[in-house]
Protein backbone atom coordinates (compact mmCIF):
# COMPACT_ATOMS: atom_id res chain seq x y z
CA UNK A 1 297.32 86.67 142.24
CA UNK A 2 296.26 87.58 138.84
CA UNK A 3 292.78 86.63 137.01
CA UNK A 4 292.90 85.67 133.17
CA UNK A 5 289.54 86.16 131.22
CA UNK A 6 288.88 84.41 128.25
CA UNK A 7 285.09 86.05 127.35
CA UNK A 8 282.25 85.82 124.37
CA UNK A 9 283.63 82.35 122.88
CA UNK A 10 280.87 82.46 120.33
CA UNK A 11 280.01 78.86 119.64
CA UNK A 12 276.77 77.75 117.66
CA UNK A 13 275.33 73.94 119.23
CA UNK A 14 272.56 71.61 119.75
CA UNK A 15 272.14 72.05 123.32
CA UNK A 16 268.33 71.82 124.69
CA UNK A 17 265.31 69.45 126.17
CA UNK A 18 263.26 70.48 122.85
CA UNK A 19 263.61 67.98 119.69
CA UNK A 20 263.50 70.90 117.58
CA UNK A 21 267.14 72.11 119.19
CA UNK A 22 268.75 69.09 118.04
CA UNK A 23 267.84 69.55 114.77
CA UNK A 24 268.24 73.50 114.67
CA UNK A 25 270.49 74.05 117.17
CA UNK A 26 271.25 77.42 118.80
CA UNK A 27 273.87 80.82 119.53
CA UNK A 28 275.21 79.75 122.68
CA UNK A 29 278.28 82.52 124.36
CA UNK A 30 280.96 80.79 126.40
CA UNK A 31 282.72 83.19 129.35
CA UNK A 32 285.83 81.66 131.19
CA UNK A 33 288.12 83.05 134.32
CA UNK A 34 290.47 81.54 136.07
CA UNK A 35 292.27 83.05 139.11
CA UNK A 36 295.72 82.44 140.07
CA UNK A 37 299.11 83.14 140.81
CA UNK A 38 300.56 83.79 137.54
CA UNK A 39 303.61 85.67 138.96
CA UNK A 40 306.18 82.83 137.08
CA UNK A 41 304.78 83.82 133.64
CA UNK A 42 305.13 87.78 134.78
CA UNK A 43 308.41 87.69 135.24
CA UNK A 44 309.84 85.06 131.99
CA UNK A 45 307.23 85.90 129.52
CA UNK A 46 306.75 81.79 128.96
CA UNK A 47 303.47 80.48 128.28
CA UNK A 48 303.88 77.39 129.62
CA UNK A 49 303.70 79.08 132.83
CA UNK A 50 300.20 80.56 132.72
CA UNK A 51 296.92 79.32 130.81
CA UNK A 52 296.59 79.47 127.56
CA UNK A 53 293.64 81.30 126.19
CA UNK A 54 294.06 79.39 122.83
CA UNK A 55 293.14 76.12 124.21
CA UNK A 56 291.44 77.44 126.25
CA UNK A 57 288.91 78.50 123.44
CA UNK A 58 289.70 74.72 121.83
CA UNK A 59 288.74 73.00 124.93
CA UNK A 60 285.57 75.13 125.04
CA UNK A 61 284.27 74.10 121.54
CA UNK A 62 285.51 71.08 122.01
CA UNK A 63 282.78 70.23 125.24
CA UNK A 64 279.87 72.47 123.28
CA UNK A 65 280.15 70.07 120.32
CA UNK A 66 278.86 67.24 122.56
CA UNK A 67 275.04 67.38 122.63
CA UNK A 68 273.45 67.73 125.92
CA UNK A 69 269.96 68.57 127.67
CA UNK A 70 271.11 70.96 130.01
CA UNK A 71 273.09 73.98 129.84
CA UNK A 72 274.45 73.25 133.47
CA UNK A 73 275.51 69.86 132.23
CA UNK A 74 277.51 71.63 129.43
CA UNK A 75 279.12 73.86 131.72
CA UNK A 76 280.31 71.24 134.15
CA UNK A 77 282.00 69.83 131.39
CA UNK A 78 283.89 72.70 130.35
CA UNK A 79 284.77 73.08 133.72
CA UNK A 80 285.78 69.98 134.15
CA UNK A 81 288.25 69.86 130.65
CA UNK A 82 289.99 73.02 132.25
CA UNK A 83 290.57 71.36 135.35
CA UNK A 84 292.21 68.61 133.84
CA UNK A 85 294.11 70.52 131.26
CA UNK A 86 295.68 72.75 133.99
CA UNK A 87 296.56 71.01 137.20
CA UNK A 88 297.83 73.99 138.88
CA UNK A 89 295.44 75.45 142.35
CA UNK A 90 293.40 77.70 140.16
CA UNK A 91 289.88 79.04 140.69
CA UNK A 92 287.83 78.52 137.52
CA UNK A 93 284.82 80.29 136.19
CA UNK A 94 282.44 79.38 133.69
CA UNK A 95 279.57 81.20 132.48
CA UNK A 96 277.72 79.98 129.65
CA UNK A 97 274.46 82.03 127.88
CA UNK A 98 272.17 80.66 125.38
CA UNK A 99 270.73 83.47 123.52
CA UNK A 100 267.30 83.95 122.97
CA UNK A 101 266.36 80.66 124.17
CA UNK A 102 262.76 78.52 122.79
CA UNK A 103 260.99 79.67 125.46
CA UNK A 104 257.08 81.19 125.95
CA UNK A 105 257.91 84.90 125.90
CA UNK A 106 260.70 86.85 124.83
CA UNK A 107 263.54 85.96 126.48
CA UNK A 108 267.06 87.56 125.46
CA UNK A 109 269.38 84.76 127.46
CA UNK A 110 269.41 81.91 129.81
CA UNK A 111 272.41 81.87 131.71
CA UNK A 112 274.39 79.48 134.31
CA UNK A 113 277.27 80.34 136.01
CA UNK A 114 279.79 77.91 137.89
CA UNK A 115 283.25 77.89 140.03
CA UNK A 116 285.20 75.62 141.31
């Protein structure tokens, strides 16, 4: 088994239930792992045998460019891209932040986390 991170996409989006984050949008972070047996691409150095972090990245920016409400919606839908890209039994992770979100107070990050 082997575990490929893919962490701090930096992506900058509309995300948010605020009018105001539609039109200004926000730093959003974008952490992905995926967990798996990898031991093909070990052994013949071919990438078509393992998941590549590249599009990996692309498929990321390509779901945060897609305005949504929620941050868990977002991140279901990155999950869900991966998932499809890469049929193999992996284990995904996806954990996205939105920094310093327009909350009361000062608040450095809101984050959610899923797996599947």
């Amino acid at each position: 088994m082997g575990l490929i991170e893919v962490n701090g996409i930096r992506v900058f989006a509309f995300h948010g239930c605020l009018a105001e984050e539609a039109r200004i949008g926000g730093h959003y972070r974008v952490d992905v792992q995926v967990e798996g047996d990898f031991a093909k691409a070990e052994s013949t150095d071919d990438l078509s045998l393992t998941v590549d972090y590249g599009r990996v990245t692309t498929i990321v920016k390509e779901q945060m460019a897609q305005r949504s409400a929620l941050i868990e919606h977002v991140a279901r839908r990155i999950l869900d891209a991966l998932k499809a890209e890469w049929k193999a039994p992996y284990h995904w992770r996806v954990r996205l932040v939105k920094e310093r979100p327009p909350v009361q107070g000062d608040v450095d990050q809101a984050v959610y986390q899923l797996e599947g």
